[in-house]
C-alpha atoms as a PDB file:
ATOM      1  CA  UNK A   1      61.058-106.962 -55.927  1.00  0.00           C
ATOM      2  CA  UNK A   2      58.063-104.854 -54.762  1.00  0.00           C
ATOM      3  CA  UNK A   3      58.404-104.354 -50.745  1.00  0.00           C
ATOM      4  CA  UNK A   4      54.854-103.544 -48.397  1.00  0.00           C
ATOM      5  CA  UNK A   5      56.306-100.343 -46.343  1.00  0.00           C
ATOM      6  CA  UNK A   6      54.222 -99.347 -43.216  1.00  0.00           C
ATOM      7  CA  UNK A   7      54.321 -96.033 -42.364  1.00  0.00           C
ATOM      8  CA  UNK A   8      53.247 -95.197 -37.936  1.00  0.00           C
ATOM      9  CA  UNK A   9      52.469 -91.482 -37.082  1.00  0.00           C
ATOM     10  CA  UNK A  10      51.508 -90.942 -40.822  1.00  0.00           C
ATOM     11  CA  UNK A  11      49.848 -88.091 -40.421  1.00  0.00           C
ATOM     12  CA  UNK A  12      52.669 -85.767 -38.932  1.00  0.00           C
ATOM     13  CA  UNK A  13      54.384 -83.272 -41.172  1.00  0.00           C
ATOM     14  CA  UNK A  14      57.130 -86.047 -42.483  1.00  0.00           C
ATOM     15  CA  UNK A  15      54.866 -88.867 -42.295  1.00  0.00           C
ATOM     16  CA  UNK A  16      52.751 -87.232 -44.702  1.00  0.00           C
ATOM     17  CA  UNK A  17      54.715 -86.740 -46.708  1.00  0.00           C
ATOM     18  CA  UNK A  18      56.714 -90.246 -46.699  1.00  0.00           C
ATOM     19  CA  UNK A  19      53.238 -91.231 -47.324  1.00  0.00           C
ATOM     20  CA  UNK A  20      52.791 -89.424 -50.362  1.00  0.00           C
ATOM     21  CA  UNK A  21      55.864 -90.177 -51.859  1.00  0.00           C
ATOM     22  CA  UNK A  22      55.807 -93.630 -51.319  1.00  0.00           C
ATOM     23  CA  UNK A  23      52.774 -93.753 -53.033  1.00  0.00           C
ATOM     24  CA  UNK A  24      54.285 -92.615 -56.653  1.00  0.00           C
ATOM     25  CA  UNK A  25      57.113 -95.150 -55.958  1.00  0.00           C
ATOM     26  CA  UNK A  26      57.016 -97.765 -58.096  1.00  0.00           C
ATOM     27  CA  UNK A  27      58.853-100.168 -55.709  1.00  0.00           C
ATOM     28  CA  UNK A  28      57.093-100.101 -52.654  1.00  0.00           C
ATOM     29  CA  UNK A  29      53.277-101.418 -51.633  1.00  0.00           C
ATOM     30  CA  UNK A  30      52.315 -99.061 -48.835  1.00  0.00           C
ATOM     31  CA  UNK A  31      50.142 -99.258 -45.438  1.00  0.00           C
ATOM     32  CA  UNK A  32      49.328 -96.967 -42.789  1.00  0.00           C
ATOM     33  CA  UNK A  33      49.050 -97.434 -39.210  1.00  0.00           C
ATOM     34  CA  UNK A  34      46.747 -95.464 -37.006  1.00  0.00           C
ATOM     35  CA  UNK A  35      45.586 -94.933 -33.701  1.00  0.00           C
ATOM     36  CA  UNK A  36      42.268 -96.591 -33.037  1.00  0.00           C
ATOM     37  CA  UNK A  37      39.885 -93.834 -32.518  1.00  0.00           C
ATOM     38  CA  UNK A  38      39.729 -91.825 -28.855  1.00  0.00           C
ATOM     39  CA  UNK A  39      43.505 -92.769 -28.266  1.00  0.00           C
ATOM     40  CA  UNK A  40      45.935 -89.438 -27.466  1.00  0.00           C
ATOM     41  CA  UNK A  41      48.872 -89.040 -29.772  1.00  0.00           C
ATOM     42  CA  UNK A  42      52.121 -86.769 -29.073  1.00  0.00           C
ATOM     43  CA  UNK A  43      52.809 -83.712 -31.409  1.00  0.00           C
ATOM     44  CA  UNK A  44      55.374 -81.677 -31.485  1.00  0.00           C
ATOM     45  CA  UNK A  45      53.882 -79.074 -33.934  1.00  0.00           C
ATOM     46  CA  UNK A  46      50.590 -79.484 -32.939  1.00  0.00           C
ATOM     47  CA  UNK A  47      47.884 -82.404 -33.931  1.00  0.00           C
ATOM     48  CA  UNK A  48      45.547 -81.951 -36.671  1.00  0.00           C
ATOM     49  CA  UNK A  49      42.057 -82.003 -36.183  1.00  0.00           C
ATOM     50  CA  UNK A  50      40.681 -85.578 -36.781  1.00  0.00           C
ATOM     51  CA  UNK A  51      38.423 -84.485 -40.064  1.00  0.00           C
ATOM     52  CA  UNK A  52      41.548 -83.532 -41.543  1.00  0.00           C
ATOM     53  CA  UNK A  53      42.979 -86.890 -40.254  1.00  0.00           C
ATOM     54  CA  UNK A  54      39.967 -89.072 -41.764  1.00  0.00           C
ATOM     55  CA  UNK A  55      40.041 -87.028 -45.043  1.00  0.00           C
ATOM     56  CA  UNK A  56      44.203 -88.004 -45.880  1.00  0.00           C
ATOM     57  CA  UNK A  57      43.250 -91.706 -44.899  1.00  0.00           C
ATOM     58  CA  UNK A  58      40.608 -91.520 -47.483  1.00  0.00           C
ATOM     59  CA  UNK A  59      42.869 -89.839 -49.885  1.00  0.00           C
ATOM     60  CA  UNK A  60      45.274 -92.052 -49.457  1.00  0.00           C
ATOM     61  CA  UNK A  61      43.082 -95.189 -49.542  1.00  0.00           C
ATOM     62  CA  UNK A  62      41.238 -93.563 -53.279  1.00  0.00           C
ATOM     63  CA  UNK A  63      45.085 -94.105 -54.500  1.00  0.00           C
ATOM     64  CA  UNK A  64      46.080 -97.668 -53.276  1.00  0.00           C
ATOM     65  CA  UNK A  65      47.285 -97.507 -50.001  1.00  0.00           C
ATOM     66  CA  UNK A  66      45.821 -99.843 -47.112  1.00  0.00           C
ATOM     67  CA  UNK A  67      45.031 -98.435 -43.752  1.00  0.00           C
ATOM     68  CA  UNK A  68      45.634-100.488 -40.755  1.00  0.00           C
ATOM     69  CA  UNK A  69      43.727 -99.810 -37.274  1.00  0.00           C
ATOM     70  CA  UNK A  70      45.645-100.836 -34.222  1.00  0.00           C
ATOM     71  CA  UNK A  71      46.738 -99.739 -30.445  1.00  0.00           C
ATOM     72  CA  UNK A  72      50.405 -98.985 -30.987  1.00  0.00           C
ATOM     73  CA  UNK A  73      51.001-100.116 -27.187  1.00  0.00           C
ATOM     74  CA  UNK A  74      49.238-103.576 -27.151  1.00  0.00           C
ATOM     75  CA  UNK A  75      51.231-106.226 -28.678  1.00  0.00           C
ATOM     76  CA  UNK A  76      48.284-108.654 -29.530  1.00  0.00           C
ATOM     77  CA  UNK A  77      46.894-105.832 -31.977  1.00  0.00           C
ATOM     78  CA  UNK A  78      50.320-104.762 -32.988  1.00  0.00           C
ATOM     79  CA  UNK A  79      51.713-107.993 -33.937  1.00  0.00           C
ATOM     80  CA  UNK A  80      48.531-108.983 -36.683  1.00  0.00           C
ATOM     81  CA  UNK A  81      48.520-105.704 -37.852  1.00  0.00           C
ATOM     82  CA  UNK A  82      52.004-105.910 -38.959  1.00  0.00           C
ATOM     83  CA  UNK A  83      51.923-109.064 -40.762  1.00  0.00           C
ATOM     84  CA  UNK A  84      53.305-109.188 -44.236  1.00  0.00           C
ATOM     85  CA  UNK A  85      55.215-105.665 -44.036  1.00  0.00           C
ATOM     86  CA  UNK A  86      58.770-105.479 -44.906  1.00  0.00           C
ATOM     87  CA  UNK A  87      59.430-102.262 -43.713  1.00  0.00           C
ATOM     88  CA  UNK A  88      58.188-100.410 -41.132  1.00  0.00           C
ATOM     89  CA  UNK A  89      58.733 -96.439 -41.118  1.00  0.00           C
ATOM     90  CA  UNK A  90      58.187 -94.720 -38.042  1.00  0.00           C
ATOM     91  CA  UNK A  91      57.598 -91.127 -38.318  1.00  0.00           C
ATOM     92  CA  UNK A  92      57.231 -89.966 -34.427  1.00  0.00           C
ATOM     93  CA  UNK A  93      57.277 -86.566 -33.291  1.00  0.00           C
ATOM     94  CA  UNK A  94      60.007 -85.140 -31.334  1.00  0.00           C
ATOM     95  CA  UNK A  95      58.584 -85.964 -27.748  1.00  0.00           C
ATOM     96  CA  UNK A  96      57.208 -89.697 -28.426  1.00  0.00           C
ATOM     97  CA  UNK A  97      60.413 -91.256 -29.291  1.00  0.00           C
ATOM     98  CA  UNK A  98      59.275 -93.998 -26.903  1.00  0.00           C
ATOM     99  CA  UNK A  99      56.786 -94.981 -28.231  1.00  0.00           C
ATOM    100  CA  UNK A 100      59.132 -97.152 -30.594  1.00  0.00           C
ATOM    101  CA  UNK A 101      59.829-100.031 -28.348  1.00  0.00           C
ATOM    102  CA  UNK A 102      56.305-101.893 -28.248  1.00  0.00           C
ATOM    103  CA  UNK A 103      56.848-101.038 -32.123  1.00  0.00           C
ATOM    104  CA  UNK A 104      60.388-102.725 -32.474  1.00  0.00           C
ATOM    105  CA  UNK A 105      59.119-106.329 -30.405  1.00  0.00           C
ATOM    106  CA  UNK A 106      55.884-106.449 -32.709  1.00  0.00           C
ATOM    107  CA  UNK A 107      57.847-106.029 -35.487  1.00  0.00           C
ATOM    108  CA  UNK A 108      60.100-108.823 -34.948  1.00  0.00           C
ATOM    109  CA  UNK A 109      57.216-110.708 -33.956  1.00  0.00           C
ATOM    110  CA  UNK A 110      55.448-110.324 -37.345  1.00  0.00           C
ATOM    111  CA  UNK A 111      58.371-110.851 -39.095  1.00  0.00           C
ATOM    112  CA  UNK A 112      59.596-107.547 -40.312  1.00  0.00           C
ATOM    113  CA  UNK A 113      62.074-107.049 -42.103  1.00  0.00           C
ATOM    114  CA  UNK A 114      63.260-103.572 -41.193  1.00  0.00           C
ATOM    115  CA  UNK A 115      62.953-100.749 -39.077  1.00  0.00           C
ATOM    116  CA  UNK A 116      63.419 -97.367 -39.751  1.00  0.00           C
ATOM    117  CA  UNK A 117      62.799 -95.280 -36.511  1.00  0.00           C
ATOM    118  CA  UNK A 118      61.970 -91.895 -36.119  1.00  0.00           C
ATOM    119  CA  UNK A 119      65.776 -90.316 -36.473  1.00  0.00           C
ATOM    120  CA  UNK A 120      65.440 -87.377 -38.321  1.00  0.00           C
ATOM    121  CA  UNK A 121      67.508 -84.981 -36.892  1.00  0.00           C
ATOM    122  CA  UNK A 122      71.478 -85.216 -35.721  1.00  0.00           C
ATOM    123  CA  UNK A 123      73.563 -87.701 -36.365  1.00  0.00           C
ATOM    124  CA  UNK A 124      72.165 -89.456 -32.288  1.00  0.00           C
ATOM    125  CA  UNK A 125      75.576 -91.617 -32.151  1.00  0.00           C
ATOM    126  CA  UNK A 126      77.948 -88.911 -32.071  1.00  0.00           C
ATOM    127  CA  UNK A 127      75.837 -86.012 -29.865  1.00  0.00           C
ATOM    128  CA  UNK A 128      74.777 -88.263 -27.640  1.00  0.00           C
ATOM    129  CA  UNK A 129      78.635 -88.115 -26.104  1.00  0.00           C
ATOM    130  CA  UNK A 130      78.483 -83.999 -26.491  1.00  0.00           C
ATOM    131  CA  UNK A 131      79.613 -82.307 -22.977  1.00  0.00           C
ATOM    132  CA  UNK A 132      75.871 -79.991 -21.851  1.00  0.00           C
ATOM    133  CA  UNK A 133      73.044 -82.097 -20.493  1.00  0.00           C
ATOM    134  CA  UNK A 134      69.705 -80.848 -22.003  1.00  0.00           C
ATOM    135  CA  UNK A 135      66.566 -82.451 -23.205  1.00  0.00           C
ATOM    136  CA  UNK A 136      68.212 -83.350 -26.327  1.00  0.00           C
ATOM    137  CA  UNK A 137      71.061 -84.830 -25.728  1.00  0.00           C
ATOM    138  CA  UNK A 138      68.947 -87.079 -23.435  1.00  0.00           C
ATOM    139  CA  UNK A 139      66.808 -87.801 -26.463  1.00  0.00           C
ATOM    140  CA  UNK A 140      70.411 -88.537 -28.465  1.00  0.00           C
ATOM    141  CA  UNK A 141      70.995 -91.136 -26.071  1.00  0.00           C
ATOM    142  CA  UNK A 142      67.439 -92.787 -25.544  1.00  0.00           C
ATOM    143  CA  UNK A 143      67.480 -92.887 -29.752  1.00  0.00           C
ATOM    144  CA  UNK A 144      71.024 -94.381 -29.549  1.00  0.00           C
ATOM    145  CA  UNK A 145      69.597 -97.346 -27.190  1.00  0.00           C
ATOM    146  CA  UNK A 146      66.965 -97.783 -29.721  1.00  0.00           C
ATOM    147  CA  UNK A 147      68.853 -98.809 -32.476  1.00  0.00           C
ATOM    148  CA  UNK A 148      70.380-101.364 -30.115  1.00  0.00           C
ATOM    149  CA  UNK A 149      67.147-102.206 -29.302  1.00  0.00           C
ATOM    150  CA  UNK A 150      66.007-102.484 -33.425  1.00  0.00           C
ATOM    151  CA  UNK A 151      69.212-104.822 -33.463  1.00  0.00           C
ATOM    152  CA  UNK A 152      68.371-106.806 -30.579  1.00  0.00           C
ATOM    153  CA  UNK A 153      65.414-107.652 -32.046  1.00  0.00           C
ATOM    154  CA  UNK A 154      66.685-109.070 -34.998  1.00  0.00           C
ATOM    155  CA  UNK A 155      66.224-106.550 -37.465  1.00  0.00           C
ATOM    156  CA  UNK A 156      67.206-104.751 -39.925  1.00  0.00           C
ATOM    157  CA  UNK A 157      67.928-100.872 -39.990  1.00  0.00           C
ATOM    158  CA  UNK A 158      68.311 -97.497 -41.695  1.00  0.00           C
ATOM    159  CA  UNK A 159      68.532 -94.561 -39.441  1.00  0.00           C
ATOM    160  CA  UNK A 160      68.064 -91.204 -41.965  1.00  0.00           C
ATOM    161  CA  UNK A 161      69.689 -88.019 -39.876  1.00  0.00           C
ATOM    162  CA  UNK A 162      68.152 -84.799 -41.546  1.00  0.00           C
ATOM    163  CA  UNK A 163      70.180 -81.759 -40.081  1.00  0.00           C
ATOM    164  CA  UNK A 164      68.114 -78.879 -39.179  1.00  0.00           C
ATOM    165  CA  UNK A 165      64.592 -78.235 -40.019  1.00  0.00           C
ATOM    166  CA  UNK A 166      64.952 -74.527 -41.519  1.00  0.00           C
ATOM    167  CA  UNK A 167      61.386 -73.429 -41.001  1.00  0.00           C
ATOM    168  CA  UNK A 168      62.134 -73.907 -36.511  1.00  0.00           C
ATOM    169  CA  UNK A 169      65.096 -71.135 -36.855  1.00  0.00           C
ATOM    170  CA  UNK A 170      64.674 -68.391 -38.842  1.00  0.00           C
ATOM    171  CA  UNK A 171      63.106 -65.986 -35.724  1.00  0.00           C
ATOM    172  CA  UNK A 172      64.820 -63.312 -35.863  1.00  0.00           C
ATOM    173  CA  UNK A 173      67.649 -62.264 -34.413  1.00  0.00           C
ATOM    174  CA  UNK A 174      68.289 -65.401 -35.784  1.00  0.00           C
ATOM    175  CA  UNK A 175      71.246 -67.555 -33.461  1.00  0.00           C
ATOM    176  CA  UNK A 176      73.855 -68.467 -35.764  1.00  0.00           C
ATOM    177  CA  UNK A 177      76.089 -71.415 -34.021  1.00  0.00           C
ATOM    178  CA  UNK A 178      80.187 -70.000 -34.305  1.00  0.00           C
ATOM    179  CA  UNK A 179      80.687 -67.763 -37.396  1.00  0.00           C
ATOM    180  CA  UNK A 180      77.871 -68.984 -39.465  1.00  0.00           C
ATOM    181  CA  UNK A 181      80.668 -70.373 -42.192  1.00  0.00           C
ATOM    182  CA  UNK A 182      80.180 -74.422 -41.874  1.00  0.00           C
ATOM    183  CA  UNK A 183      78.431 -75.943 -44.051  1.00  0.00           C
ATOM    184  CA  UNK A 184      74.741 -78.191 -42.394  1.00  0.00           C
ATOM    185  CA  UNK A 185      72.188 -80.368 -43.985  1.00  0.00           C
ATOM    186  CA  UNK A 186      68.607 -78.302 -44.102  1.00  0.00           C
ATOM    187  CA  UNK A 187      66.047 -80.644 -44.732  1.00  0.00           C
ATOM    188  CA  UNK A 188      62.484 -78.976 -44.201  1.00  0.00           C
ATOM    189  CA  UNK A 189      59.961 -81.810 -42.914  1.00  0.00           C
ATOM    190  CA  UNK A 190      58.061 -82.267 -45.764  1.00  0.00           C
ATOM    191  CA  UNK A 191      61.455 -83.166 -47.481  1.00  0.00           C
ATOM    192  CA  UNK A 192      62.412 -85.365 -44.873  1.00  0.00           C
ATOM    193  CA  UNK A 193      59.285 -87.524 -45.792  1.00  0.00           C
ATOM    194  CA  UNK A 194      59.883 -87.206 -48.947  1.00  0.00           C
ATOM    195  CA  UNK A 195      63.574 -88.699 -48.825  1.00  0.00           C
ATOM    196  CA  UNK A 196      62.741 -91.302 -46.912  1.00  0.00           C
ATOM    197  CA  UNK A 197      61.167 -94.098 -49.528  1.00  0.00           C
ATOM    198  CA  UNK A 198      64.048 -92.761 -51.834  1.00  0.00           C
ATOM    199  CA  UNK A 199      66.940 -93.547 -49.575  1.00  0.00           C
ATOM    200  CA  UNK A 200      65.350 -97.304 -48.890  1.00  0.00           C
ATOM    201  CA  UNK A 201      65.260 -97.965 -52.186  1.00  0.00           C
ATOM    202  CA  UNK A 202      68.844 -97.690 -51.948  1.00  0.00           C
ATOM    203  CA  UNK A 203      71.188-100.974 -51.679  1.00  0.00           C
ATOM    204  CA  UNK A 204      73.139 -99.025 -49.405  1.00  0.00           C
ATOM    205  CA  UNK A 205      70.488 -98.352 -47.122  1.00  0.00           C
ATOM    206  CA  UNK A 206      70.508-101.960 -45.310  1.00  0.00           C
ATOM    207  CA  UNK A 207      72.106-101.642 -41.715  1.00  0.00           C
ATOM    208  CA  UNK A 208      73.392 -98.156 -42.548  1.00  0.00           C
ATOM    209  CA  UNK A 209      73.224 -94.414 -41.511  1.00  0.00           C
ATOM    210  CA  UNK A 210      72.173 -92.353 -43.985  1.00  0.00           C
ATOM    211  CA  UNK A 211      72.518 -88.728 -42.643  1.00  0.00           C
ATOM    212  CA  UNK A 212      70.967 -86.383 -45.743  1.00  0.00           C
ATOM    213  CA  UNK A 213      70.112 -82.836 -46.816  1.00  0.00           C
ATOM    214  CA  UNK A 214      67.117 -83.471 -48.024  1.00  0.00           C
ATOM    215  CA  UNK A 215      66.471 -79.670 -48.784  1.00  0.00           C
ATOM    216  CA  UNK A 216      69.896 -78.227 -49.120  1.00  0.00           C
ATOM    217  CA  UNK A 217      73.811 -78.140 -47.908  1.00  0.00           C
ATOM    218  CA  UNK A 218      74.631 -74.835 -47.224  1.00  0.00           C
ATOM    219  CA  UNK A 219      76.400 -72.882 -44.450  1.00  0.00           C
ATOM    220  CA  UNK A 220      74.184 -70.731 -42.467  1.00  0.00           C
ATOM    221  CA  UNK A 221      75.249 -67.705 -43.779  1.00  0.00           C
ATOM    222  CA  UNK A 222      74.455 -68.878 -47.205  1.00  0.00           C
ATOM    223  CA  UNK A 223      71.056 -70.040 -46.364  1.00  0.00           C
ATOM    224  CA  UNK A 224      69.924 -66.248 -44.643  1.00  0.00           C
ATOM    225  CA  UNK A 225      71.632 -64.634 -47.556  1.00  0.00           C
ATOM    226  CA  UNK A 226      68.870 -66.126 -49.663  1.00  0.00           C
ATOM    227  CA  UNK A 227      66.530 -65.336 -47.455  1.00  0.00           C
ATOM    228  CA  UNK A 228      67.645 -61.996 -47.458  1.00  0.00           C
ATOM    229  CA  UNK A 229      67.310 -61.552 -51.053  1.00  0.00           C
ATOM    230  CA  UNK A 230      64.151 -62.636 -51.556  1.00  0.00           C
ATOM    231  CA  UNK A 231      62.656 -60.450 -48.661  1.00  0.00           C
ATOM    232  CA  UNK A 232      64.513 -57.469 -49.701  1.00  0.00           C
ATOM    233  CA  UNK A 233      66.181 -56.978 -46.733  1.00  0.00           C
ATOM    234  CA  UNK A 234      68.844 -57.597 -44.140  1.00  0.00           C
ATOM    235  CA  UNK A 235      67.824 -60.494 -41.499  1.00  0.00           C
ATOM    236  CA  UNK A 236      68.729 -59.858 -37.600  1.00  0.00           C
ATOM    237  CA  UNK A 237      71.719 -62.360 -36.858  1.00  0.00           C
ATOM    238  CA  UNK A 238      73.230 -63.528 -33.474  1.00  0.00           C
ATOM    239  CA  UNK A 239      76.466 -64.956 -33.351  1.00  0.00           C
ATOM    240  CA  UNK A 240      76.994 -67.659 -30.804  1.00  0.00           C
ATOM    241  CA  UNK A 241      80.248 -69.480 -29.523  1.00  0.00           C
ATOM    242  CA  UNK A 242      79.500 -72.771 -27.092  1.00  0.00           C
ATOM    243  CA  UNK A 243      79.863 -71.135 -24.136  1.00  0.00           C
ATOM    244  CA  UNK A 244      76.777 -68.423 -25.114  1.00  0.00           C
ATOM    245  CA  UNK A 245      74.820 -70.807 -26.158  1.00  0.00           C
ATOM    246  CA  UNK A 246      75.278 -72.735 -23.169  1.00  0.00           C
ATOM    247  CA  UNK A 247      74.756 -69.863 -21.054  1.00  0.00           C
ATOM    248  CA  UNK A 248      71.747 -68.732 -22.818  1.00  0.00           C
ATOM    249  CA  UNK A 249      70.413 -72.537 -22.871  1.00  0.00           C
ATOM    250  CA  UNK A 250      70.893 -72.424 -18.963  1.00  0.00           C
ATOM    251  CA  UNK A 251      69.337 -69.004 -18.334  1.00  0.00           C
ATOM    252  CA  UNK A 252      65.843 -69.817 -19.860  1.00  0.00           C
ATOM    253  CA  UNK A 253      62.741 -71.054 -18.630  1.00  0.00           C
ATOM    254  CA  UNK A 254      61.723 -74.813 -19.396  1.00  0.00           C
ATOM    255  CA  UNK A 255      60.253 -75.463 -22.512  1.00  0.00           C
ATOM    256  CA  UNK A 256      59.791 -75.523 -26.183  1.00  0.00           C
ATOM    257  CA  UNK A 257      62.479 -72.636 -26.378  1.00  0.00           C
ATOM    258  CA  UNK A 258      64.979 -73.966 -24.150  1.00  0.00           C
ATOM    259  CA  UNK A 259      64.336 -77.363 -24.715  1.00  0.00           C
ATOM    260  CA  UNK A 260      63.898 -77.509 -28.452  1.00  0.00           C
ATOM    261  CA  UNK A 261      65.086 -74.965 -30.133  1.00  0.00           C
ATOM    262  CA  UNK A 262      67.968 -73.850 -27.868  1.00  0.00           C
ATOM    263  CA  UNK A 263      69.218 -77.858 -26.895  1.00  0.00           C
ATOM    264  CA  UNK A 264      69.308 -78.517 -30.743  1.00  0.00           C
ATOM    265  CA  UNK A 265      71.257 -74.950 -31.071  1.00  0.00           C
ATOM    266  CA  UNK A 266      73.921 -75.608 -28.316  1.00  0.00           C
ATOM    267  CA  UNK A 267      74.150 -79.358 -29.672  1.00  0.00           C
ATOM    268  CA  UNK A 268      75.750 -77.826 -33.041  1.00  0.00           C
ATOM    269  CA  UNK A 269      77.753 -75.933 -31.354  1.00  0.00           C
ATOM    270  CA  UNK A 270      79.152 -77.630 -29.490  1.00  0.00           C
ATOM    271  CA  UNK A 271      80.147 -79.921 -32.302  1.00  0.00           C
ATOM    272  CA  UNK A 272      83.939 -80.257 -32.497  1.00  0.00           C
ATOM    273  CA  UNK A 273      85.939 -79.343 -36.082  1.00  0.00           C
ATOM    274  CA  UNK A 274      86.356 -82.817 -37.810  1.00  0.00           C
ATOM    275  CA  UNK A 275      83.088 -84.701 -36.731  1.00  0.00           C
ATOM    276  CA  UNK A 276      80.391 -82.832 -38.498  1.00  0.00           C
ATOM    277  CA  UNK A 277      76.708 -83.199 -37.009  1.00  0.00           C
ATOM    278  CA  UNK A 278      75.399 -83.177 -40.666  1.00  0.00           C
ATOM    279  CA  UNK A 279      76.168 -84.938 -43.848  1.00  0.00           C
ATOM    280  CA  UNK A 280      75.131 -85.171 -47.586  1.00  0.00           C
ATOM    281  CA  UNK A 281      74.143 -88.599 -48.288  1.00  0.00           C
ATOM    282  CA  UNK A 282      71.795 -87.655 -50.844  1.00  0.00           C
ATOM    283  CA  UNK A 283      74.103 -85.674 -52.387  1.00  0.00           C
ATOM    284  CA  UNK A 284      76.201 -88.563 -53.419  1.00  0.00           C
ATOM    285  CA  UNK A 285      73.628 -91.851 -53.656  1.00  0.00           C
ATOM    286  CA  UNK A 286      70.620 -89.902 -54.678  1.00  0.00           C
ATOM    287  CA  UNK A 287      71.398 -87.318 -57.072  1.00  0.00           C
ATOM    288  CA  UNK A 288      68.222 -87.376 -59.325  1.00  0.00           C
ATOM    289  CA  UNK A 289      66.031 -86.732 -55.866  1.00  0.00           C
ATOM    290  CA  UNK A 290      65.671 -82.457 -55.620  1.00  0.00           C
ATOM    291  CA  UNK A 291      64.138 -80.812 -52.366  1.00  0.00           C
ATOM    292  CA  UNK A 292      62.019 -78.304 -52.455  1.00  0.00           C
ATOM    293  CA  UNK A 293      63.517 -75.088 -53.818  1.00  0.00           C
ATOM    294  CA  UNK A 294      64.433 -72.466 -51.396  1.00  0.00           C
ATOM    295  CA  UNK A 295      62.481 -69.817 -53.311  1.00  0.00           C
ATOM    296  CA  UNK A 296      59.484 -71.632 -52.334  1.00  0.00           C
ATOM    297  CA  UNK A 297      60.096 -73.036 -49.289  1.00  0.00           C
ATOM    298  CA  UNK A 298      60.976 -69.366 -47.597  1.00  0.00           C
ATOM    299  CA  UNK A 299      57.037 -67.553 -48.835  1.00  0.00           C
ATOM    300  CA  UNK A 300      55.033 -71.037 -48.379  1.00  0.00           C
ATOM    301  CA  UNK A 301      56.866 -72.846 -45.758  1.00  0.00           C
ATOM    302  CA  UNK A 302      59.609 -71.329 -43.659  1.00  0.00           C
ATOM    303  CA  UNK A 303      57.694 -67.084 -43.163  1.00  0.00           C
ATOM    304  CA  UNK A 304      54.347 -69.025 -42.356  1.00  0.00           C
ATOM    305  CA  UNK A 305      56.133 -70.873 -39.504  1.00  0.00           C
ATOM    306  CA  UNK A 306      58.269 -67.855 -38.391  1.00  0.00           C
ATOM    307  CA  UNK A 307      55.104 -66.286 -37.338  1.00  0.00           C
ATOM    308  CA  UNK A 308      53.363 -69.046 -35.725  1.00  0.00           C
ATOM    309  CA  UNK A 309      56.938 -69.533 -33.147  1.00  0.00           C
ATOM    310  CA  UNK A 310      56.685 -65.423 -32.967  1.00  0.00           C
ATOM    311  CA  UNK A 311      53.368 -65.482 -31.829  1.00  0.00           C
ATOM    312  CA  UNK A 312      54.122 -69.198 -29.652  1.00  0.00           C
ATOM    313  CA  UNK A 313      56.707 -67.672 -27.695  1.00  0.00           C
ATOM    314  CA  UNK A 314      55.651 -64.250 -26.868  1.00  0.00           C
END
């Protein structure tokens, strides 16, 4: 049975993608939801310019999908322009989690049938109990309270954890959490999006957590050790225990360092042997769905991006 899938903050890095991909799927009908025009949007990568914006819409509409106009925050647009989805995908960036709740009433309102919030990182249940307060273990516990929330409401669920995003830590000297030897789920955010229509089309997917490597399930040191082969060279490497990364997470200044890249660092490690932050989901439910191959992700994707954080925090 076909399902409608709406897709909020569509025009992100994974929402573009989940966009696309739903799009060749033959069991999903798909909508978008946008912004009405002259209303601010969080990014965490930086928003694209609004001709860029208008031209995927139109892209997307020349190939079947429906775009929907509403204010995200005010329930008597958000509660029409919901009617007759199934599922509703929300793709927020990393600092607009809460913008979910209006979200999670109007869906229940319109009759939704599921809600798939914007979860694609660490497994939120688990690190949200980790011992270092930082900006993302508060953001493990506010995502936590959501799903109660989605629950609450009366809905359905599929939270989708996605490990690390590879292209956010190769900098170099790259900080390698412990000895670099345990294996994580890489999923680059394109491939994120691109899981996501796959892993609802599972059975399995109903009221579940689906934590996936969308891109790859390698240790650390497996994943530079391509990288080092295809640049021809050694990379830079730090080797961190807890306690350095917590030191070095409480030494810097506020901000996208500290609290991105260095809470989501010292939140692996300070994950305890025997309750992995990562998981291969895909890898066992989804075998036919490939991510994008490492020896094109590292020249298109993951070098690009190095510069652009190089230059972002010098």
């Amino acid at each position: 049975m076909t399902k409608t899938v709406t897709v909020f903050a569509a025009s992100g890095t994974a929402g573009q993608a989940c966009v696309n991909e739903l799009l060749e799927h033959p069991d999903f009908k798909v909508r978008v939801l946008k912004r009405k025009p002259g209303q601010a949007d969080k990014s965490t990568a930086g928003a694209r310019e609004q001709d860029q914006k208008q031209k995927m819409w139109e892209d997307w509409q020349a190939r079947g999908a429906e775009i929907r106009e509403s204010d995200p925050t005010y329930h008597a647009e958000l509660i029409p322009a919901l009617e007759g989805t199934d599922y509703l995908v929300s793709c927020t960036p990393y600092f607009a989690a809460e913008s979910q709740y209006p979200l999670i009433w109007a869906a229940a309102e319109a009759g939704v049938e599921r809600f798939v919030p914007s979860e694609f990182g660490y497994i939120y249940e688990w690190e949200q109990f980790w011992p270092s307060p930082h900006a993302h273990r508060a953001m493990a516990r506010q995502k936590a309270f959501i799903r109660r929330v989605i629950q609450l409401a009366g809905l359905d669920y599929t939270i989708i954890p996605a490990g690390l995003w590879p292209e956010y830590y190769m900098v170099e000297p790259v900080l390698v959490p412990g000895d670099g030897e345990r294996k994580v789920s890489w999923s680059t955010g394109t491939d994120v999006g691109r899981t996501i229509p796959h892993v609802l089309a599972h059975p399995l997917s109903r009221n579940a957590v689906c934590p996936v490597a969308a891109t790859a399930y390698m240790s650390w040191n497996e994943l530079l050790e391509v990288r080092e082969r295809l640049l021809g060279r050694k990379v830079e490497r730090q080797y961190l225990d807890a306690d350095q990364w917590r030191e070095m997470h409480d030494n810097a200044e506020p901000g996208f360092f500290r609290d991105v890249l260095l809470a989501i660092g010292l939140a692996g490690a300070e994950c305890p042997e025997g309750m992995p932050l990562w998981a291969n989901w895909n890898g066992m439910h989804l075998p036919e769905f490939q991510g994008t191959p490492l020896e094109t992700l590292f020249p298109e994707v993951i070098e690009p991006t190095v510069e652009q954080l190089k230059a972002m925090l010098q």
